[in-house]
C-alpha atoms as a PDB file:
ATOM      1  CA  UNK A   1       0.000   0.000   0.000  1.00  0.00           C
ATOM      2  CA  UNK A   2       1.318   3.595  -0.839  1.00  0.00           C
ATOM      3  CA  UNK A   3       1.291   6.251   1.732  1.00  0.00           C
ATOM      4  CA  UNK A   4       1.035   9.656   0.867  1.00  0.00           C
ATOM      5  CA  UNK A   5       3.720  12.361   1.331  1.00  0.00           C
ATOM      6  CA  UNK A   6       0.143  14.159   3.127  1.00  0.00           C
ATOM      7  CA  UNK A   7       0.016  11.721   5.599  1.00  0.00           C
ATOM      8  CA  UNK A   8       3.600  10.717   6.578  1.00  0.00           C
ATOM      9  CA  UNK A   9       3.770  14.791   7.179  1.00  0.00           C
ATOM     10  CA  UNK A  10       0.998  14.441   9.668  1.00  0.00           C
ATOM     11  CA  UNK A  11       2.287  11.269  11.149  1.00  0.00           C
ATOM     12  CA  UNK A  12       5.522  13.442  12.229  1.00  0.00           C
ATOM     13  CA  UNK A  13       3.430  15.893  13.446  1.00  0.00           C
ATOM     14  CA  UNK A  14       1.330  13.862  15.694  1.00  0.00           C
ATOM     15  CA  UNK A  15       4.991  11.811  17.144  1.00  0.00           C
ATOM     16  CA  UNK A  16       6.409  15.248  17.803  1.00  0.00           C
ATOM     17  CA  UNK A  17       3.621  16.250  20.036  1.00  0.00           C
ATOM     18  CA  UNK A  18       3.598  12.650  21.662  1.00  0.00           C
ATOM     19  CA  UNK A  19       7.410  13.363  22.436  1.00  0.00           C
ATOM     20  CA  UNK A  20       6.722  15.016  25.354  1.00  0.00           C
ATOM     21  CA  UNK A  21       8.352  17.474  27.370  1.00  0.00           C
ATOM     22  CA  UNK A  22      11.772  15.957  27.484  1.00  0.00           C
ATOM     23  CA  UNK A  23      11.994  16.042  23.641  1.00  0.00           C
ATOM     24  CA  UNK A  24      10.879  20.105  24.073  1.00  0.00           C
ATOM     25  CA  UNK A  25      12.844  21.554  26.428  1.00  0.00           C
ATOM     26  CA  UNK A  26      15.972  22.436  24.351  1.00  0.00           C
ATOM     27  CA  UNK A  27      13.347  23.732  22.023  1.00  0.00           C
ATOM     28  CA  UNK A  28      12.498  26.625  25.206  1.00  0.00           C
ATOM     29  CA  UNK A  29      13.369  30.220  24.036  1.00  0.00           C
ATOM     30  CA  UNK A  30      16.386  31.150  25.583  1.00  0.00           C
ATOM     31  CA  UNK A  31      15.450  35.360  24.994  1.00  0.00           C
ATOM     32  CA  UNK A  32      16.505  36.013  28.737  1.00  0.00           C
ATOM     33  CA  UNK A  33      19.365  34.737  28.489  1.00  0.00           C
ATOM     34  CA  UNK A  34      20.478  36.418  25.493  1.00  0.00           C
ATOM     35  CA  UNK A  35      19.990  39.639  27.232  1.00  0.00           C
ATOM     36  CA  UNK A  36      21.745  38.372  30.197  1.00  0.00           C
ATOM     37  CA  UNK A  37      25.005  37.160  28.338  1.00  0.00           C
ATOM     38  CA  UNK A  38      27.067  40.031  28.152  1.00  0.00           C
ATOM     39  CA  UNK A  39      26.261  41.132  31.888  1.00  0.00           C
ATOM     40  CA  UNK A  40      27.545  37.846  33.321  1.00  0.00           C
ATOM     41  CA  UNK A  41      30.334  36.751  30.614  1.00  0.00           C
ATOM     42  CA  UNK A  42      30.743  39.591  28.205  1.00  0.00           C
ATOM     43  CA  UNK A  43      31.239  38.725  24.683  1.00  0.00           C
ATOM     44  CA  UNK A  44      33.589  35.694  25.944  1.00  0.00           C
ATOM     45  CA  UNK A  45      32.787  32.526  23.736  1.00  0.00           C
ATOM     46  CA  UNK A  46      31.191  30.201  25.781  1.00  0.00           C
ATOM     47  CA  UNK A  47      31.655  26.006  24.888  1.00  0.00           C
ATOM     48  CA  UNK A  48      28.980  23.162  25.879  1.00  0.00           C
ATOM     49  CA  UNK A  49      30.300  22.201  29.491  1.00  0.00           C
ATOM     50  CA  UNK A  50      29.498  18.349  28.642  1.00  0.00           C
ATOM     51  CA  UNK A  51      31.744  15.863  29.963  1.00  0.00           C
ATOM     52  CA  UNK A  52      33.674  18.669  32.296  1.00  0.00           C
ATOM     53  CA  UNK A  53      30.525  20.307  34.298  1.00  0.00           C
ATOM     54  CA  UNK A  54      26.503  19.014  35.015  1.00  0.00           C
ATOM     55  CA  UNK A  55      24.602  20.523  36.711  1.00  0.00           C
ATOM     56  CA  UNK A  56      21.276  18.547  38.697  1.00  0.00           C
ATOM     57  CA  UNK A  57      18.090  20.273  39.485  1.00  0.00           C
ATOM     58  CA  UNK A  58      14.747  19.105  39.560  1.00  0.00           C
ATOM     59  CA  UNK A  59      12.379  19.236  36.857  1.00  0.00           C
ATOM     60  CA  UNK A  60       9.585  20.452  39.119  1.00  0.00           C
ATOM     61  CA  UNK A  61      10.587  21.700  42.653  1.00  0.00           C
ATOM     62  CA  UNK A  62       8.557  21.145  45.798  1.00  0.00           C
ATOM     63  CA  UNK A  63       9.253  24.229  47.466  1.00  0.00           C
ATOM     64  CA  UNK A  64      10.510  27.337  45.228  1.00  0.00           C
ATOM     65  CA  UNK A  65      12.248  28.584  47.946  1.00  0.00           C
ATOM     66  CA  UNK A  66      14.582  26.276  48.595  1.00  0.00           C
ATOM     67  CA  UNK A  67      15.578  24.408  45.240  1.00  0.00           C
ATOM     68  CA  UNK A  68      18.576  21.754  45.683  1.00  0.00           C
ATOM     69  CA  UNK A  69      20.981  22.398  43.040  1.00  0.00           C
ATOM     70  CA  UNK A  70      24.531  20.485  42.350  1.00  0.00           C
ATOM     71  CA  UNK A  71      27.184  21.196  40.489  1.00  0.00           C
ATOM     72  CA  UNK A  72      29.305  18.423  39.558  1.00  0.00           C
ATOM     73  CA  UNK A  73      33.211  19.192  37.975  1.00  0.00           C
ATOM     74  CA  UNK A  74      34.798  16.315  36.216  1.00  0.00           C
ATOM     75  CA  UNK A  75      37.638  16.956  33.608  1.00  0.00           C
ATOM     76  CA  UNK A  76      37.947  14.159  31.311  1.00  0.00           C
ATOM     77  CA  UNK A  77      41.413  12.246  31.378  1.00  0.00           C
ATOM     78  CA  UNK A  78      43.660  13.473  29.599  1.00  0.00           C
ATOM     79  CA  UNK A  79      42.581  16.923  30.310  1.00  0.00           C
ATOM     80  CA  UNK A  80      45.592  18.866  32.592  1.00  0.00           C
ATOM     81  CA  UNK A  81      43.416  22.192  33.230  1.00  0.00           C
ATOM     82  CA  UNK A  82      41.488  23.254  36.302  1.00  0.00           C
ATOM     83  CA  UNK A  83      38.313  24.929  36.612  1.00  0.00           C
ATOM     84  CA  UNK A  84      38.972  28.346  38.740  1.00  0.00           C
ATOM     85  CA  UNK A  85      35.451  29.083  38.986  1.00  0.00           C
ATOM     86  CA  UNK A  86      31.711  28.042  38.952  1.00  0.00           C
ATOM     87  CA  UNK A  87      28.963  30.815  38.225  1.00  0.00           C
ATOM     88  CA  UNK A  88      25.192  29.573  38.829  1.00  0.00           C
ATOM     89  CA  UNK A  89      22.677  31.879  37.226  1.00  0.00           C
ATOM     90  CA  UNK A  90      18.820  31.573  37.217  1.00  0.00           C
ATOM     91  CA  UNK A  91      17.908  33.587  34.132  1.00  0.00           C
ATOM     92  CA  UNK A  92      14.300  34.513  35.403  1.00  0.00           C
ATOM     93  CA  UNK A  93      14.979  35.729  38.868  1.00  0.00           C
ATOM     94  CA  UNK A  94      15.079  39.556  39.435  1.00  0.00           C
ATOM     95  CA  UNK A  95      18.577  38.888  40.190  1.00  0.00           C
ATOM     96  CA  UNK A  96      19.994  36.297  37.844  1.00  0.00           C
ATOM     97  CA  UNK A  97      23.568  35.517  38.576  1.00  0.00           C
ATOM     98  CA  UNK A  98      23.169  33.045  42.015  1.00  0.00           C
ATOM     99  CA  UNK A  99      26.724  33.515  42.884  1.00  0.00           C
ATOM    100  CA  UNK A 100      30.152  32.543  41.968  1.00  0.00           C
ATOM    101  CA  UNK A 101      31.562  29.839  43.650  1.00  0.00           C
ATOM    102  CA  UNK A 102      35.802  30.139  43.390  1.00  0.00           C
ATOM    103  CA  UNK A 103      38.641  27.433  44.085  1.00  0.00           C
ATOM    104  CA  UNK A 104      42.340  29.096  44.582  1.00  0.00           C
ATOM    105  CA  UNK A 105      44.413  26.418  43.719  1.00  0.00           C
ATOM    106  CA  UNK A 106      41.561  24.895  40.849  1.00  0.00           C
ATOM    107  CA  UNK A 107      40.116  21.602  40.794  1.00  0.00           C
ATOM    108  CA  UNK A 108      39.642  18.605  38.273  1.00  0.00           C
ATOM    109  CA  UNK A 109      37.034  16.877  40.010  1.00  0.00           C
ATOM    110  CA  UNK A 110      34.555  18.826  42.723  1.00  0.00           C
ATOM    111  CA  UNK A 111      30.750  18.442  43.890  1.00  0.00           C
ATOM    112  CA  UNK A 112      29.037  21.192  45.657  1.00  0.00           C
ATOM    113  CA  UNK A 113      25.509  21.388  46.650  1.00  0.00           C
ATOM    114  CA  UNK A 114      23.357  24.330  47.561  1.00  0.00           C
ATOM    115  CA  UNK A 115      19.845  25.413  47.927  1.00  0.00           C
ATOM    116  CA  UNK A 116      18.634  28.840  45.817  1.00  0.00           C
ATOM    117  CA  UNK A 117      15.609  30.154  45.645  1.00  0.00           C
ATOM    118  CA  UNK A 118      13.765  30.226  41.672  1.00  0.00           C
ATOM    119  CA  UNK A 119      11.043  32.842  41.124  1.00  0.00           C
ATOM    120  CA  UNK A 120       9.282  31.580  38.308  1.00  0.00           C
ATOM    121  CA  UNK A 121       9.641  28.682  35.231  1.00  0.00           C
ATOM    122  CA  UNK A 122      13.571  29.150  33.658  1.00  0.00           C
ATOM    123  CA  UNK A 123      16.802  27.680  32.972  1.00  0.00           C
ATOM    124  CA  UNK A 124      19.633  27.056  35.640  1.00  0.00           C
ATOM    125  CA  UNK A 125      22.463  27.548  34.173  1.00  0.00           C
ATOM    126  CA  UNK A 126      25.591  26.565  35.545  1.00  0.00           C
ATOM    127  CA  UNK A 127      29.091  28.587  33.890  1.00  0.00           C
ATOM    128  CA  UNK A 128      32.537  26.769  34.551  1.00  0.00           C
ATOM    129  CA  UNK A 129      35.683  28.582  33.759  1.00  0.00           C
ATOM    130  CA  UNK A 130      39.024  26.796  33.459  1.00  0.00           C
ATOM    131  CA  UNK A 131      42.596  28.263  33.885  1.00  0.00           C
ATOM    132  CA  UNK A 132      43.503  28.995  30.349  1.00  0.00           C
ATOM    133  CA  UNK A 133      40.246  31.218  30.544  1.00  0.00           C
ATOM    134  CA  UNK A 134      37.876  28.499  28.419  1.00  0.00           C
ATOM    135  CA  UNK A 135      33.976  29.101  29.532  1.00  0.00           C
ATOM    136  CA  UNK A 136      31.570  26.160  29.128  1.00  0.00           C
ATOM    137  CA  UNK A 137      28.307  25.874  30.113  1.00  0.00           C
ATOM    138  CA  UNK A 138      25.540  23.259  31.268  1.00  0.00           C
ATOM    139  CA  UNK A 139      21.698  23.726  31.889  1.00  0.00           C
ATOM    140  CA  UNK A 140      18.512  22.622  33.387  1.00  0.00           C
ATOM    141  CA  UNK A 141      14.519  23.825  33.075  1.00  0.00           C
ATOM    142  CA  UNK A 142      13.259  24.179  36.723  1.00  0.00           C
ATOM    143  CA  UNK A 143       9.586  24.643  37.395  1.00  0.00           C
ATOM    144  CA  UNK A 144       9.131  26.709  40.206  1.00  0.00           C
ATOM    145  CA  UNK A 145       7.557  29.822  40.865  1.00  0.00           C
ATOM    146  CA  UNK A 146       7.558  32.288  43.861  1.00  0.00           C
ATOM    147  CA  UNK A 147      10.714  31.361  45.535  1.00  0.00           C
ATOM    148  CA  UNK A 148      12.462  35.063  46.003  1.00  0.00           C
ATOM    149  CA  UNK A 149       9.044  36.173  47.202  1.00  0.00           C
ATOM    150  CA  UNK A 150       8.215  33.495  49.596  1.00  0.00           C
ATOM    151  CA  UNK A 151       8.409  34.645  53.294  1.00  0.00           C
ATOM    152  CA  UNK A 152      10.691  33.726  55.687  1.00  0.00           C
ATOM    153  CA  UNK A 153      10.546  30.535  57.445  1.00  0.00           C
ATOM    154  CA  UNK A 154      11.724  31.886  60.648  1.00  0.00           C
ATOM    155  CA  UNK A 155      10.007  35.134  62.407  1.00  0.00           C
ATOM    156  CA  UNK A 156      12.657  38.023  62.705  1.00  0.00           C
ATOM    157  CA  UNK A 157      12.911  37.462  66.670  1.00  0.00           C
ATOM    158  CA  UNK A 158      14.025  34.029  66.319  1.00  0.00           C
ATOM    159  CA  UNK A 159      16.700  35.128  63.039  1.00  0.00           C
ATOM    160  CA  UNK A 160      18.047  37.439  64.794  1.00  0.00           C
ATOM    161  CA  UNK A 161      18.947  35.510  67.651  1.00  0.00           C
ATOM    162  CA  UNK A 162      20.692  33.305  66.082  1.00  0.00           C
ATOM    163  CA  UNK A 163      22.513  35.318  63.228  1.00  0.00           C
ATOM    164  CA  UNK A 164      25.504  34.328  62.338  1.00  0.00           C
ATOM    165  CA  UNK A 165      25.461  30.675  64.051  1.00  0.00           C
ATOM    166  CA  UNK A 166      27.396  27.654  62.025  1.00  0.00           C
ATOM    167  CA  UNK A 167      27.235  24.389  61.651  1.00  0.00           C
ATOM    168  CA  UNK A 168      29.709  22.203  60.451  1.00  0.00           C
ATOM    169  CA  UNK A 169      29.832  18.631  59.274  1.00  0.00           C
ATOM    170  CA  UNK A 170      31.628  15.768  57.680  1.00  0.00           C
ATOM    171  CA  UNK A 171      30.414  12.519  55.600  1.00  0.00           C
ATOM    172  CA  UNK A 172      33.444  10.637  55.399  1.00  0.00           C
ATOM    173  CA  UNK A 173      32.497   7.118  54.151  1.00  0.00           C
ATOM    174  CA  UNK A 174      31.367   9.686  51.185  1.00  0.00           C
ATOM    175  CA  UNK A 175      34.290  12.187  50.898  1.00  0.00           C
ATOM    176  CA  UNK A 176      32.155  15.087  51.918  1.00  0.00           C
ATOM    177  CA  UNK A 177      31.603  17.762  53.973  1.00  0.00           C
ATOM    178  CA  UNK A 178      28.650  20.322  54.653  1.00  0.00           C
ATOM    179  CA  UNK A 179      28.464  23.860  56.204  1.00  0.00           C
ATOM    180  CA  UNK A 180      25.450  26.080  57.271  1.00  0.00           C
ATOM    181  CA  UNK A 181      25.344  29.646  57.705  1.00  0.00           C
ATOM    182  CA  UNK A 182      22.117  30.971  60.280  1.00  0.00           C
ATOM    183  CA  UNK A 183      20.720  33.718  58.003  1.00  0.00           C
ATOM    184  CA  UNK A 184      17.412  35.025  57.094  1.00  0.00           C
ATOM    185  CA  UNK A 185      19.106  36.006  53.729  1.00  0.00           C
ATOM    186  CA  UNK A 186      16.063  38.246  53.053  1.00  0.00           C
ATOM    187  CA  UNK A 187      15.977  38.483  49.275  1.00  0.00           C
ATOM    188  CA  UNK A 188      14.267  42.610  49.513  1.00  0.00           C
ATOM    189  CA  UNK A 189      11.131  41.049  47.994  1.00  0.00           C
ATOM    190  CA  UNK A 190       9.476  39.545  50.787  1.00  0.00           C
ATOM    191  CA  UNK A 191       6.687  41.093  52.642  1.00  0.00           C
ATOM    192  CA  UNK A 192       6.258  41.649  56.335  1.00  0.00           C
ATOM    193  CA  UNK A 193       2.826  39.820  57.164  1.00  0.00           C
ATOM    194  CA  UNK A 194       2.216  42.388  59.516  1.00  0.00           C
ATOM    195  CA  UNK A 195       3.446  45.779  58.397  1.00  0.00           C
ATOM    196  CA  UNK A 196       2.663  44.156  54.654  1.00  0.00           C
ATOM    197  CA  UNK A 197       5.440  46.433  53.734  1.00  0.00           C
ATOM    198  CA  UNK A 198       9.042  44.732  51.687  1.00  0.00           C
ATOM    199  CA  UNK A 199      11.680  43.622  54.330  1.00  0.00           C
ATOM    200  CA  UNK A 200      14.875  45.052  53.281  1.00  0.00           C
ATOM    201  CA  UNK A 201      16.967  42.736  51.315  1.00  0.00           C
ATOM    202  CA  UNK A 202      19.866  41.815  53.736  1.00  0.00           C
ATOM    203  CA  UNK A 203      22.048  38.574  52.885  1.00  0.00           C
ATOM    204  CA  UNK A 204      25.599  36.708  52.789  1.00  0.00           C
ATOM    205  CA  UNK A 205      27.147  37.905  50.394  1.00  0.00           C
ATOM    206  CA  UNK A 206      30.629  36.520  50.702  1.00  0.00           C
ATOM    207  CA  UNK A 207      31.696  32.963  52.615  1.00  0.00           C
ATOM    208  CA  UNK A 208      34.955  30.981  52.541  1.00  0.00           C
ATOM    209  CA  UNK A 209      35.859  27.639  54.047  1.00  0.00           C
ATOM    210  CA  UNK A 210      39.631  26.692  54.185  1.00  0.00           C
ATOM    211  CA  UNK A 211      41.047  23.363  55.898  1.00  0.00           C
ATOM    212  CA  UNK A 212      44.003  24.894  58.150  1.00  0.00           C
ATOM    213  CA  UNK A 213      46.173  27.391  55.461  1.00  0.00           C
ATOM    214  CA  UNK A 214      44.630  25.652  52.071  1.00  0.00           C
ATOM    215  CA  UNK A 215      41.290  27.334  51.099  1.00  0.00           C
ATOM    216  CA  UNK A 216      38.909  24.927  49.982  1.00  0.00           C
ATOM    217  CA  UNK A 217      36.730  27.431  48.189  1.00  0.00           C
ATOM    218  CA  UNK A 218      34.942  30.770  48.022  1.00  0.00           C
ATOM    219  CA  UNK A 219      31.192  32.440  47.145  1.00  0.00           C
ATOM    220  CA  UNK A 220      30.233  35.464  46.273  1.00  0.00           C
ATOM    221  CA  UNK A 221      26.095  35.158  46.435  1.00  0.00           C
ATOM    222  CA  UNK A 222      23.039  37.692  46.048  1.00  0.00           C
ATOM    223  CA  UNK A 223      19.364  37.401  46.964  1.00  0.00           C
ATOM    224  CA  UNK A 224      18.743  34.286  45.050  1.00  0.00           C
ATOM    225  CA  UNK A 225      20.795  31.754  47.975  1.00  0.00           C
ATOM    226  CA  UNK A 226      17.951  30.019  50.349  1.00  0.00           C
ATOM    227  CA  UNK A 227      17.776  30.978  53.945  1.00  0.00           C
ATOM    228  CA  UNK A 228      19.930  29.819  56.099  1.00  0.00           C
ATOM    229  CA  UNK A 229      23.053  29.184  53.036  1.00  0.00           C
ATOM    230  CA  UNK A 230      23.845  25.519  53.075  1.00  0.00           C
ATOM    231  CA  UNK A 231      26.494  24.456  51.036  1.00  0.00           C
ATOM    232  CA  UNK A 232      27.750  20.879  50.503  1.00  0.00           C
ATOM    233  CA  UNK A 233      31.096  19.670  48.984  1.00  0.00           C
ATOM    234  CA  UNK A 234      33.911  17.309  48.181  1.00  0.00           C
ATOM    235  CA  UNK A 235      36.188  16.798  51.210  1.00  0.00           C
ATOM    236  CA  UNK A 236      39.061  15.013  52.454  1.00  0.00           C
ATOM    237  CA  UNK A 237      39.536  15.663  55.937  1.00  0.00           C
ATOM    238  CA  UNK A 238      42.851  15.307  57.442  1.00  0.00           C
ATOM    239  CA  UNK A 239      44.273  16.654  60.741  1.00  0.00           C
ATOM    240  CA  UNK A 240      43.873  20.630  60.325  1.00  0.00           C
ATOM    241  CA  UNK A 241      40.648  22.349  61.764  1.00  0.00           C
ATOM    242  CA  UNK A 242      38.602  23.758  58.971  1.00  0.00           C
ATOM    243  CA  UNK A 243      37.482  27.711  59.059  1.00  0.00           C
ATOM    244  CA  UNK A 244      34.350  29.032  57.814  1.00  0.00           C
ATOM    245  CA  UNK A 245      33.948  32.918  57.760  1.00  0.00           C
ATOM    246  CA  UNK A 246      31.207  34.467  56.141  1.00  0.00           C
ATOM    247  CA  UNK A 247      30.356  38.408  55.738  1.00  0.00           C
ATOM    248  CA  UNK A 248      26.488  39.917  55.003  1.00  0.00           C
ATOM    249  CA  UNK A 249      25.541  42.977  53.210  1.00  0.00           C
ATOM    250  CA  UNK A 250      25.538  44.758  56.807  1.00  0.00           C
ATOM    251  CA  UNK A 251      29.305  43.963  57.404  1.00  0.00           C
ATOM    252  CA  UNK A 252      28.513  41.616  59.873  1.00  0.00           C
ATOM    253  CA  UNK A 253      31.484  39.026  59.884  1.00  0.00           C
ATOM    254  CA  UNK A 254      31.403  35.794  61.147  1.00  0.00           C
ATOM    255  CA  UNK A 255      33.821  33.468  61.701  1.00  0.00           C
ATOM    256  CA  UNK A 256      34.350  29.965  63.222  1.00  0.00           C
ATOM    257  CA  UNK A 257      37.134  27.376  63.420  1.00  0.00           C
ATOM    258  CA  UNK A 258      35.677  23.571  63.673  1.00  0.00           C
ATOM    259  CA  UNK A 259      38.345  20.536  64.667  1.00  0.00           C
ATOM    260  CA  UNK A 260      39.215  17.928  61.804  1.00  0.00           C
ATOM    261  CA  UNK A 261      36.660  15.611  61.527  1.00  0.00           C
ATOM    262  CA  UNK A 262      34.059  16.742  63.557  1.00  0.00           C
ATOM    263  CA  UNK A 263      30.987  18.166  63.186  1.00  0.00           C
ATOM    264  CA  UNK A 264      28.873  20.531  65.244  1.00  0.00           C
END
């Protein structure tokens, strides 16, 4: 039996539309981000970041405000470089770029974890740069609206009591390591239930963690890092203490030195 050219065209039709999401989403319009570009990485080329960075996110998140991201580095063999830096932007927040994440002495393999806050549907893009000054890039499509917007967990009382607290601890059958930073992290678009007037954006914006004189890494963060920052990461403790010190858009420094091995 002949089929007609007619029908085969519909046939196509009718499998693309049975293809799902998953067969869409690099189909998405990327506009945002084309207007973004040049604020976050100029007119710098930038490479697909596949087999060196992934980034995982999920598809649809429970709660906006507090999205689990994490960024995975792996250099293939072979490859001699180091990647100097991570930048995590959310093209569809009111502040896009998440934060930078920086490693001193670079790494070839690294996992971090973090929780950010996504305001409505868009990509999460994750930006690695090596040490010869390559940029490559990986991506997920997050469904989640509401999350820089979403009030505070804790009431203001309770926050402020205990700013600037940290906890500290390590996974070692797993080669990790996780730090927390007691922060309302207000993102300036939240409303006061009461006064129903914006609570004044007021955040980390800067955190390091270093294992004795050897910094392990280094953020820079805005508005779009969850409450309370929690960060996760690769980590092979030895017999130094690890120091945490963070700094908020008040100047309020804090700073805290944990044994080797312990948590707390």
């Amino acid at each position: 039996m002949r089929v007609s050219p007619a029908f085969c065209a519909v046939s196509v039709g009718v499998w693309a539309a049975l293809a799902g999401p998953a067969a869409a989403q690099d189909e998405r319009p990327e506009t945002t981000w084309s207007e973004l570009r040049p604020s976050v990485v100029g007119e710098r080329p930038i490479r697909d970041g596949a087999g060196l960075v992934s980034l995982e996110a999920p598809k649809r998140a429970e709660d906006a405000a507090i999205v689990p991201v994490t960024l995975h580095i792996a250099l293939p063999e072979g490859d001699a470089r180091r990647v100097t830096s991570l930048t995590l932007v959310v093209d569809e927040n009111p502040s896009p770029v998440v934060g930078t994440i920086r490693f001193a002495q670079g790494q070839r393999r690294f996992d971090l974890s973090t929780r950010i806050r996504v305001n409505s549907y868009s990509y999460v893009r994750a930006i690695a740069e090596t040490e010869d000054g390559g940029l490559y890039m990986t991506k997920a499509y997050v469904k989640a609206a509401g999350g820089c917007s979403a009030p505070a967990v804790k009431d203001p009382a309770e926050a402020q009591a205990h700013l600037g607290e940290m906890r500290f601890r390590t996974f070692a059958d797993r080669g990790e390591a996780q730090v927390q930073v007691r922060h309302p992290n207000y993102s300036g678009l939240q409303m006061d239930q009461v006064t129903r007037l914006y609570t004044p954006a007021w955040f980390v914006e800067s955190l390091s963690v270093r294992q004795g004189e050897t910094p392990l890494f280094s953020m820079t963060g805005g508005i779009s890092i969850s409450e309370d920052p929690t960060f996760r990461f690769s980590f092979t403790g030895h017999a130094e203490p690890v120091t945490v010190a963070a700094k908020d858009t008040e100047g309020q420094v804090f700073t805290r030195t944990f044994p080797a091995g312990h948590g707390s």
